[in-house]
PDB file of N, CA and C in Angstrom:
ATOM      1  N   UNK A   1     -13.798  -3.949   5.222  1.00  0.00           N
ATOM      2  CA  UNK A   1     -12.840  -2.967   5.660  1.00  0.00           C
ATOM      3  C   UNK A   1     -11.725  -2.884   4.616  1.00  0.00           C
ATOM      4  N   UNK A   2     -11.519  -1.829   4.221  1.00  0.00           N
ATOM      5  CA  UNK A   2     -10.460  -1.713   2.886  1.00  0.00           C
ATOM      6  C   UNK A   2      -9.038  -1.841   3.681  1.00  0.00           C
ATOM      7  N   UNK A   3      -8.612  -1.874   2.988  1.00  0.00           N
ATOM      8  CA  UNK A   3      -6.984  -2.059   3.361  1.00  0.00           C
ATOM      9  C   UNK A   3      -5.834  -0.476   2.890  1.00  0.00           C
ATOM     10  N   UNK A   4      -5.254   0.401   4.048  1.00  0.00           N
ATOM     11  CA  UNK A   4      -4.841   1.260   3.537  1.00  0.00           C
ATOM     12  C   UNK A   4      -2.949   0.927   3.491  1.00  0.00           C
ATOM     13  N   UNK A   5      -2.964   1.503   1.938  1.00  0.00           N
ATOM     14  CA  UNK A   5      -1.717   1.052   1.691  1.00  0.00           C
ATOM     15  C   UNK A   5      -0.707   1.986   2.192  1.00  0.00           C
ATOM     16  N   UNK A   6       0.946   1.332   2.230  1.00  0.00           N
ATOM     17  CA  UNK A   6       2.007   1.445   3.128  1.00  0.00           C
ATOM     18  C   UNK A   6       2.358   2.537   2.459  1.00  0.00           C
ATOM     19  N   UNK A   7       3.209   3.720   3.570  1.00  0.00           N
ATOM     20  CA  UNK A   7       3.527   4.681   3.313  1.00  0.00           C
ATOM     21  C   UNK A   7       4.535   4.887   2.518  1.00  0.00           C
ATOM     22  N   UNK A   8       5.108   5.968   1.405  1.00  0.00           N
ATOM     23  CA  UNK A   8       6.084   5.246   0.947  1.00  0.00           C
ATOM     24  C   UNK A   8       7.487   4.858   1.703  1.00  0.00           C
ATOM     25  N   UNK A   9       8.261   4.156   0.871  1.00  0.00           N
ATOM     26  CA  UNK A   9       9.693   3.970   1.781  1.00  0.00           C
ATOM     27  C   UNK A   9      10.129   4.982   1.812  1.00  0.00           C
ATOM     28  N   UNK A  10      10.208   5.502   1.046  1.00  0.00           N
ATOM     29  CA  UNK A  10      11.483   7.241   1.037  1.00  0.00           C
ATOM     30  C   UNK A  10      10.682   7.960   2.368  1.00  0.00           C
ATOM     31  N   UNK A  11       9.454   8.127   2.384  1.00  0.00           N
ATOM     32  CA  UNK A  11       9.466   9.482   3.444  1.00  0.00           C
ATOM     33  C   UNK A  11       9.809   8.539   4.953  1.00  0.00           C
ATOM     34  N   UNK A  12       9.133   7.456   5.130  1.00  0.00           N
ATOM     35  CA  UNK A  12      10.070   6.597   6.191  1.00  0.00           C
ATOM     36  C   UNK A  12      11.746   6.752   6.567  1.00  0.00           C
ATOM     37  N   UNK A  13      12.012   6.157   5.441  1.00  0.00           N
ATOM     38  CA  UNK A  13      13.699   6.088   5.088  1.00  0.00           C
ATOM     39  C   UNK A  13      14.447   7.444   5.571  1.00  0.00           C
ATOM     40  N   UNK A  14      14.069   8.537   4.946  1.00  0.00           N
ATOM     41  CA  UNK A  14      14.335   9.805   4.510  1.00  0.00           C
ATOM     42  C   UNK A  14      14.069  10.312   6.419  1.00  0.00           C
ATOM     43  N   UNK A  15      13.157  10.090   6.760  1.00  0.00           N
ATOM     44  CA  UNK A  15      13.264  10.687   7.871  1.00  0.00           C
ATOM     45  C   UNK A  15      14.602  10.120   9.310  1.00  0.00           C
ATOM     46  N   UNK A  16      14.462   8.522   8.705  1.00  0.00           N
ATOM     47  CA  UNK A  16      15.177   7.845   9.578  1.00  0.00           C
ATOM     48  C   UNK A  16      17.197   8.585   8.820  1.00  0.00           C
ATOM     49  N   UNK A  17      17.314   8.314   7.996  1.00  0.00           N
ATOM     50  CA  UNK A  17      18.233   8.867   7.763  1.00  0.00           C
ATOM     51  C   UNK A  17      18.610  10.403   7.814  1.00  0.00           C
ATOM     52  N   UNK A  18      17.728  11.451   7.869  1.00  0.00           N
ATOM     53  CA  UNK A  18      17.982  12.466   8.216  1.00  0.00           C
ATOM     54  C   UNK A  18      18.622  12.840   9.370  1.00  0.00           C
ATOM     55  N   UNK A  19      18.120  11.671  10.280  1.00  0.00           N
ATOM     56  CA  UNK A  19      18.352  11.464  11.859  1.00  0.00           C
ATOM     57  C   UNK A  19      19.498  11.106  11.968  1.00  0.00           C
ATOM     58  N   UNK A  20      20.076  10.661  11.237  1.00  0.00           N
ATOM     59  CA  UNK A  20      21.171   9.556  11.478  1.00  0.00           C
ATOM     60  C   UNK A  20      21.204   8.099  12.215  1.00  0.00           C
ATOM     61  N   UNK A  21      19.882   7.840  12.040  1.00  0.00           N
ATOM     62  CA  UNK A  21      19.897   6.662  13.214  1.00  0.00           C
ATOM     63  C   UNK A  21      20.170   5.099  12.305  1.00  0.00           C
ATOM     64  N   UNK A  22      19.970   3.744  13.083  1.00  0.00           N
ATOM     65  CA  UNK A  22      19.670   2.750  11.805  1.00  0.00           C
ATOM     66  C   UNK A  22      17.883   2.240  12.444  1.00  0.00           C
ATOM     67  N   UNK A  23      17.580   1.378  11.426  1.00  0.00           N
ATOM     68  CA  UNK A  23      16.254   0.891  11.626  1.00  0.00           C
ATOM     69  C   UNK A  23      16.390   0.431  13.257  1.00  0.00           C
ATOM     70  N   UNK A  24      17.555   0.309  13.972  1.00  0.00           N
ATOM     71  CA  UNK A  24      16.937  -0.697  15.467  1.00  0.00           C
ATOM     72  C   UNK A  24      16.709   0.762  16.055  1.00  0.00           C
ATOM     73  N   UNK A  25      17.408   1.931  16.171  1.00  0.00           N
ATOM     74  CA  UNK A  25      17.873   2.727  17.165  1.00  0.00           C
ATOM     75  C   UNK A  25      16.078   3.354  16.917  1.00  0.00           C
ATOM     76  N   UNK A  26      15.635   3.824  15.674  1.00  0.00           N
ATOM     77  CA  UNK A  26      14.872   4.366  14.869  1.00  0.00           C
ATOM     78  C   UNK A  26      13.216   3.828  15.946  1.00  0.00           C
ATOM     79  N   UNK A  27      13.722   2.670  15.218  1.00  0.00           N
ATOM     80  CA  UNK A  27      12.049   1.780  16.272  1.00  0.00           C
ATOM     81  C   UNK A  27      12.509   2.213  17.989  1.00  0.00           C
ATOM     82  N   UNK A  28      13.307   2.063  18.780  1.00  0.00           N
ATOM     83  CA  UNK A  28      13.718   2.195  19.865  1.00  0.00           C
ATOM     84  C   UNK A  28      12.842   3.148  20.167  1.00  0.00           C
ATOM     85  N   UNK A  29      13.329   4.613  19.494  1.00  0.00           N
ATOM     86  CA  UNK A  29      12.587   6.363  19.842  1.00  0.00           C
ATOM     87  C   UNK A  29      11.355   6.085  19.422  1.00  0.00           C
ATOM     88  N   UNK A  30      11.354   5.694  18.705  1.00  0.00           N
ATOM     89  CA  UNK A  30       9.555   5.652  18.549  1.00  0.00           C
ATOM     90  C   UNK A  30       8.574   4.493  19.832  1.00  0.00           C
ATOM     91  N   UNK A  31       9.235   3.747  20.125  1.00  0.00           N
ATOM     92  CA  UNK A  31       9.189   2.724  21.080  1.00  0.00           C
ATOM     93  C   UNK A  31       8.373   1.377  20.353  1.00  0.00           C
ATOM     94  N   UNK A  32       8.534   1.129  19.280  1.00  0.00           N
ATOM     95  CA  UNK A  32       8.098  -0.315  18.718  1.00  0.00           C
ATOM     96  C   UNK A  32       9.233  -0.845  18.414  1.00  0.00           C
ATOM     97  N   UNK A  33       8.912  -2.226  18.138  1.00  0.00           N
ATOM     98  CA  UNK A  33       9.497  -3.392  17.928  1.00  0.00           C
ATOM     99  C   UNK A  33      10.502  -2.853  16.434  1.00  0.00           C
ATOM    100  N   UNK A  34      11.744  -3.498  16.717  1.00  0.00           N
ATOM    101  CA  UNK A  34      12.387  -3.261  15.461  1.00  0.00           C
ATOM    102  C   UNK A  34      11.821  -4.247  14.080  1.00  0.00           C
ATOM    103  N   UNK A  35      11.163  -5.333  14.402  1.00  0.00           N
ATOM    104  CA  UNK A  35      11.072  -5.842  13.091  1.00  0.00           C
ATOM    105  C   UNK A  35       9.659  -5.128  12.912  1.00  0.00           C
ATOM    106  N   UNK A  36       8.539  -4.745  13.549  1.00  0.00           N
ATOM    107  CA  UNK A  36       7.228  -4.386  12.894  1.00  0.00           C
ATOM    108  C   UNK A  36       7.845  -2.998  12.200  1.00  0.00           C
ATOM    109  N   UNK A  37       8.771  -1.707  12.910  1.00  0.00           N
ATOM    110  CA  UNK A  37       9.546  -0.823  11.965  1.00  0.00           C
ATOM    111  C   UNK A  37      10.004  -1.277  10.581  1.00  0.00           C
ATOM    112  N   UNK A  38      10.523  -2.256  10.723  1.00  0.00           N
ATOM    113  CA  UNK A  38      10.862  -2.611   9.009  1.00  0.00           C
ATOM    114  C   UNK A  38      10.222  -2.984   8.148  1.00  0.00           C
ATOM    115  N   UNK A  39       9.081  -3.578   8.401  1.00  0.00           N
ATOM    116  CA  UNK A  39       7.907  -4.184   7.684  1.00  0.00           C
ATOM    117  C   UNK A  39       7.025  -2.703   7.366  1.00  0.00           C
ATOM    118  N   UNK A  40       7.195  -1.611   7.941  1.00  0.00           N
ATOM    119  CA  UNK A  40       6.503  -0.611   8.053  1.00  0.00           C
ATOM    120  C   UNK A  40       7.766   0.060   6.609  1.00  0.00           C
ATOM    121  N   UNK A  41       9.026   0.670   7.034  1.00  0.00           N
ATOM    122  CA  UNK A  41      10.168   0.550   6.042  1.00  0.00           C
ATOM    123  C   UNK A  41      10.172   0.161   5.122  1.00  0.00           C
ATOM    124  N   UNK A  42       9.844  -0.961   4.553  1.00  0.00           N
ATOM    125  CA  UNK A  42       9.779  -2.119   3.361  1.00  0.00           C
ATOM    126  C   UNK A  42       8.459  -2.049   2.718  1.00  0.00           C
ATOM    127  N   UNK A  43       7.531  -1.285   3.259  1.00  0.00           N
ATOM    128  CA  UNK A  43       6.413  -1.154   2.716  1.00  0.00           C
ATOM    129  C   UNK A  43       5.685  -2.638   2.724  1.00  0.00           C
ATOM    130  N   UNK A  44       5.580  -3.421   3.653  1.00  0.00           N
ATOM    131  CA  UNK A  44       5.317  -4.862   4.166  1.00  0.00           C
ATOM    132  C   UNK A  44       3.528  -4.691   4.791  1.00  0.00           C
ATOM    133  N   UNK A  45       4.344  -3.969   5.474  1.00  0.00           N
ATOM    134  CA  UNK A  45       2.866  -3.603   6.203  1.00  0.00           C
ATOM    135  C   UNK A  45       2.517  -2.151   6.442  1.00  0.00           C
ATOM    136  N   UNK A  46       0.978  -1.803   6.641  1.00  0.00           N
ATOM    137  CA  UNK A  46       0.630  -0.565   6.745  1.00  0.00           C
ATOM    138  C   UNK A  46       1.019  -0.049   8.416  1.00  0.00           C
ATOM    139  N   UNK A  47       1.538   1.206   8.301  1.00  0.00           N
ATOM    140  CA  UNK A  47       1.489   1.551  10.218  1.00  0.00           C
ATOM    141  C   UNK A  47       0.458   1.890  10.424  1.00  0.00           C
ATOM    142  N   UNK A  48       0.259   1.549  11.831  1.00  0.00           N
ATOM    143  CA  UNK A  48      -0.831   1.869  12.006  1.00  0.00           C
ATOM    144  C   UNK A  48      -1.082   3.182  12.694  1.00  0.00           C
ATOM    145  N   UNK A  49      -2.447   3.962  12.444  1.00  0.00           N
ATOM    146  CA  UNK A  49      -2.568   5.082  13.340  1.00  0.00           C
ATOM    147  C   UNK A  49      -1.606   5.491  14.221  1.00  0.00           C
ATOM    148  N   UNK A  50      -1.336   4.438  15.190  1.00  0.00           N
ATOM    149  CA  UNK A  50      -0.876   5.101  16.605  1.00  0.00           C
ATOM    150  C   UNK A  50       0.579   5.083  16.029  1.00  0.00           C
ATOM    151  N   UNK A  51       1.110   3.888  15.336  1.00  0.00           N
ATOM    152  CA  UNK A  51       2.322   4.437  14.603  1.00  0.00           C
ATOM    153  C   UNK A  51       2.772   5.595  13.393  1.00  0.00           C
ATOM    154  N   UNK A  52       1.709   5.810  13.199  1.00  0.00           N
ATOM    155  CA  UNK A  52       1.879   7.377  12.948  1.00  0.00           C
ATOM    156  C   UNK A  52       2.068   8.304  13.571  1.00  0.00           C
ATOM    157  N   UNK A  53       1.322   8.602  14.741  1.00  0.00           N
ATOM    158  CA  UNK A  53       1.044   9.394  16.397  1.00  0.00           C
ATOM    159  C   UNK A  53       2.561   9.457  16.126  1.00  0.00           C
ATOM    160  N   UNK A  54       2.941   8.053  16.327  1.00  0.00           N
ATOM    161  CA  UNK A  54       4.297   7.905  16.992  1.00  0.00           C
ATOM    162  C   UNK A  54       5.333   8.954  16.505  1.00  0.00           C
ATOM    163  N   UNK A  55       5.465   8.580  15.298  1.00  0.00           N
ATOM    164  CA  UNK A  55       6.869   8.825  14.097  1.00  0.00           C
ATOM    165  C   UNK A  55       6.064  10.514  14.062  1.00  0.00           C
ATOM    166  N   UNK A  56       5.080  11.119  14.638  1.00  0.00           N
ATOM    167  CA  UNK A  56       5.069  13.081  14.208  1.00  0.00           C
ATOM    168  C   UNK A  56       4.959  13.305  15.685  1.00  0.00           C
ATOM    169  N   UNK A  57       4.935  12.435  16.728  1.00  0.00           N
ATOM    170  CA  UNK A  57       5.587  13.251  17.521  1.00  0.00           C
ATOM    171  C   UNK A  57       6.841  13.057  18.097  1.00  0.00           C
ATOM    172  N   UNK A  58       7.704  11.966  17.149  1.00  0.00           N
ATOM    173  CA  UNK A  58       8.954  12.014  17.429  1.00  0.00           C
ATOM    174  C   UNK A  58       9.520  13.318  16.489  1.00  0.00           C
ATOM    175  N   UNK A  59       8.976  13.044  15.334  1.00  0.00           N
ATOM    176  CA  UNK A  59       9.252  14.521  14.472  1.00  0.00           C
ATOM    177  C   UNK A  59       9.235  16.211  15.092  1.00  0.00           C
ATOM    178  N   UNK A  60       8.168  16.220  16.121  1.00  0.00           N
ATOM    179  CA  UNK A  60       7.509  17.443  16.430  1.00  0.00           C
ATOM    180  C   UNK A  60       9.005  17.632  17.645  1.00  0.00           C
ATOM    181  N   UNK A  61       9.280  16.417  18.576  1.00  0.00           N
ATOM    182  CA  UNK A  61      10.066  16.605  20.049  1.00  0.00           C
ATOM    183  C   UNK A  61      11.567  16.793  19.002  1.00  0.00           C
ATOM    184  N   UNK A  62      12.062  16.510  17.737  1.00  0.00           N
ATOM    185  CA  UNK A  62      13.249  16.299  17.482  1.00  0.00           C
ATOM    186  C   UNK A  62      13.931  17.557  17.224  1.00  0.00           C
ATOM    187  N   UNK A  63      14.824  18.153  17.867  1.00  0.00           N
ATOM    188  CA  UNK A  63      15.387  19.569  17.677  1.00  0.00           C
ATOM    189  C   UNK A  63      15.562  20.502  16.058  1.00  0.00           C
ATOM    190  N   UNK A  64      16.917  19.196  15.749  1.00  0.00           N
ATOM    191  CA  UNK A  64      17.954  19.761  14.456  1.00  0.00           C
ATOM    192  C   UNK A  64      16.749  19.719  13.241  1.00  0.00           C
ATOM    193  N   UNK A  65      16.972  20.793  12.607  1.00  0.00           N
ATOM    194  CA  UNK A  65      15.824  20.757  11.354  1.00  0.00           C
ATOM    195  C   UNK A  65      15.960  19.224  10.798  1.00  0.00           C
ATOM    196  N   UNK A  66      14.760  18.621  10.498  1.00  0.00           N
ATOM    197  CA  UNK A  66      14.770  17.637   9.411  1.00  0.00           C
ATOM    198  C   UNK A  66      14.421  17.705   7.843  1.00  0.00           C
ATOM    199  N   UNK A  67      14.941  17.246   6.636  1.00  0.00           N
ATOM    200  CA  UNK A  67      14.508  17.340   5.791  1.00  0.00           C
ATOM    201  C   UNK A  67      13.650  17.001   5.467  1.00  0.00           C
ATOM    202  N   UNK A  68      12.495  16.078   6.661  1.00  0.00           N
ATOM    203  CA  UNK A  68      11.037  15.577   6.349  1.00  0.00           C
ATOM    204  C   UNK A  68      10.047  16.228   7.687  1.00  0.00           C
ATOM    205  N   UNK A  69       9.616  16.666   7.150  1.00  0.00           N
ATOM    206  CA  UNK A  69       8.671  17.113   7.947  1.00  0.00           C
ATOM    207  C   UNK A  69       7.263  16.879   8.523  1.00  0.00           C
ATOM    208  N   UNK A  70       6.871  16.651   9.706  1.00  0.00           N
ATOM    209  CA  UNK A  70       5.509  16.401   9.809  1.00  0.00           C
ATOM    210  C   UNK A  70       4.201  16.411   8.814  1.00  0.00           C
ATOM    211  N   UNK A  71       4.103  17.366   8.271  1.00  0.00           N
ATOM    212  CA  UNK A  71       3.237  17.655   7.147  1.00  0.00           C
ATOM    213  C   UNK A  71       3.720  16.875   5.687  1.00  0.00           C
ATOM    214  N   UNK A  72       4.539  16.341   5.912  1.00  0.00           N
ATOM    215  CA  UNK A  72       5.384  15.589   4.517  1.00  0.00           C
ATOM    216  C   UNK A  72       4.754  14.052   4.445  1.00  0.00           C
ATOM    217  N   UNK A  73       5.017  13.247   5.925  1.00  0.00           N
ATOM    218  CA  UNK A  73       4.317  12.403   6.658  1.00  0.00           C
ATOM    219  C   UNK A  73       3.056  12.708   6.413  1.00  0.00           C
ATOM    220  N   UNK A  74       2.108  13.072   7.209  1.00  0.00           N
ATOM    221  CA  UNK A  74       0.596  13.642   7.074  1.00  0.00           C
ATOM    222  C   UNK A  74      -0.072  13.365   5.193  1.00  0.00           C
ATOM    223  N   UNK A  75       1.213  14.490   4.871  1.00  0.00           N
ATOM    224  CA  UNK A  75       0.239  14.410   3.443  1.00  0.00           C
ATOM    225  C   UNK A  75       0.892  12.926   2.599  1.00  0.00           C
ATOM    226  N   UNK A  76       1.838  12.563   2.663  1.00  0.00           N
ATOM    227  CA  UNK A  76       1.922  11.174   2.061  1.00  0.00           C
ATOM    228  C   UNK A  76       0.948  10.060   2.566  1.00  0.00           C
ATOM    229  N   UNK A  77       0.328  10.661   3.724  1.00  0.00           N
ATOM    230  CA  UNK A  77      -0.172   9.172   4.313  1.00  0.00           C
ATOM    231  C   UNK A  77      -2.130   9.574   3.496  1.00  0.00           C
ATOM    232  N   UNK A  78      -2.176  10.893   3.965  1.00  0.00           N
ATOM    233  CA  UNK A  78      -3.699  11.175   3.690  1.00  0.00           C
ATOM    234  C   UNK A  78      -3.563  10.800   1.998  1.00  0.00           C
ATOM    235  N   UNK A  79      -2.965  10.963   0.973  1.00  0.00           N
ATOM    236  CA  UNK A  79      -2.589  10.529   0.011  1.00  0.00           C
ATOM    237  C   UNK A  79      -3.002   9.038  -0.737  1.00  0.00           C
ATOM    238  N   UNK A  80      -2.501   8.149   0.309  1.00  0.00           N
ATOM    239  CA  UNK A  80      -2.506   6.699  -0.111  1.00  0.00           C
ATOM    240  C   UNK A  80      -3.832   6.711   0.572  1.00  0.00           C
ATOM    241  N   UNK A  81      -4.254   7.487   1.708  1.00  0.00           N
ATOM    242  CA  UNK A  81      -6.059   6.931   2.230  1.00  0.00           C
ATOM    243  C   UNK A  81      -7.189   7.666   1.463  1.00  0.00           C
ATOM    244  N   UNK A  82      -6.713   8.429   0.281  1.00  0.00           N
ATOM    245  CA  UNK A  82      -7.411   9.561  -0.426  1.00  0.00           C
ATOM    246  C   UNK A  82      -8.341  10.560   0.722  1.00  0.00           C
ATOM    247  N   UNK A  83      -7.488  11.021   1.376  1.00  0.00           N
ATOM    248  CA  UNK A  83      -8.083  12.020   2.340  1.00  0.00           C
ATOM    249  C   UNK A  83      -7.782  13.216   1.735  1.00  0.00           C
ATOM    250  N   UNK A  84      -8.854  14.259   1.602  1.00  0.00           N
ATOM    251  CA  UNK A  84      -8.764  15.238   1.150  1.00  0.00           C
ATOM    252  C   UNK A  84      -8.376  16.061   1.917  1.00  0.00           C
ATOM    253  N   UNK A  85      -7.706  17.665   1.733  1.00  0.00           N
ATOM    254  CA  UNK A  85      -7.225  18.635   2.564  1.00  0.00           C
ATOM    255  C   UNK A  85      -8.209  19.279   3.137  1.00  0.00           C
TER     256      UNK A  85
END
């Protein structure tokens, strides 16, 4: 089983800061653990699927425009798994 590598920090980062939130409040809305969020952040560990789910449909429910967008997510991640369009 290959190992798919961590998303980068910026589109993580970038989204969490767009928000204004910090890494605890951040994991909270998404509903995971604040330290597996940072290891995810830090590029520590890969998220997994459902933590992806997570972070585009917190993206999709979040009102105020963000400067990262679902499809920003999506294609950084299909990217590092060489998934084609």
């Amino acid at each position: 089983m290959s190992k798919i590598p961590a998303l980068k920090l910026s589109v993580l980062e970038q989204i969490r800061r767009s928000i204004g939130l910090t890494k605890k409040d951040f994991a909270k809305q998404l509903d995971i653990n604040e330290s597996t969020y940072c290891t995810y952040e830090l590029g520590v560990r890969t998220p997994s699927a459902h933590a992806i789910y997570l972070i585009m449909r917190f993206l999709k429910s979040y009102k105020p425009p963000l400067s990262v967008t679902i499809e920003d997510v999506l294609m950084d991640y299909k990217k590092k798994i060489r998934i084609k369009k």
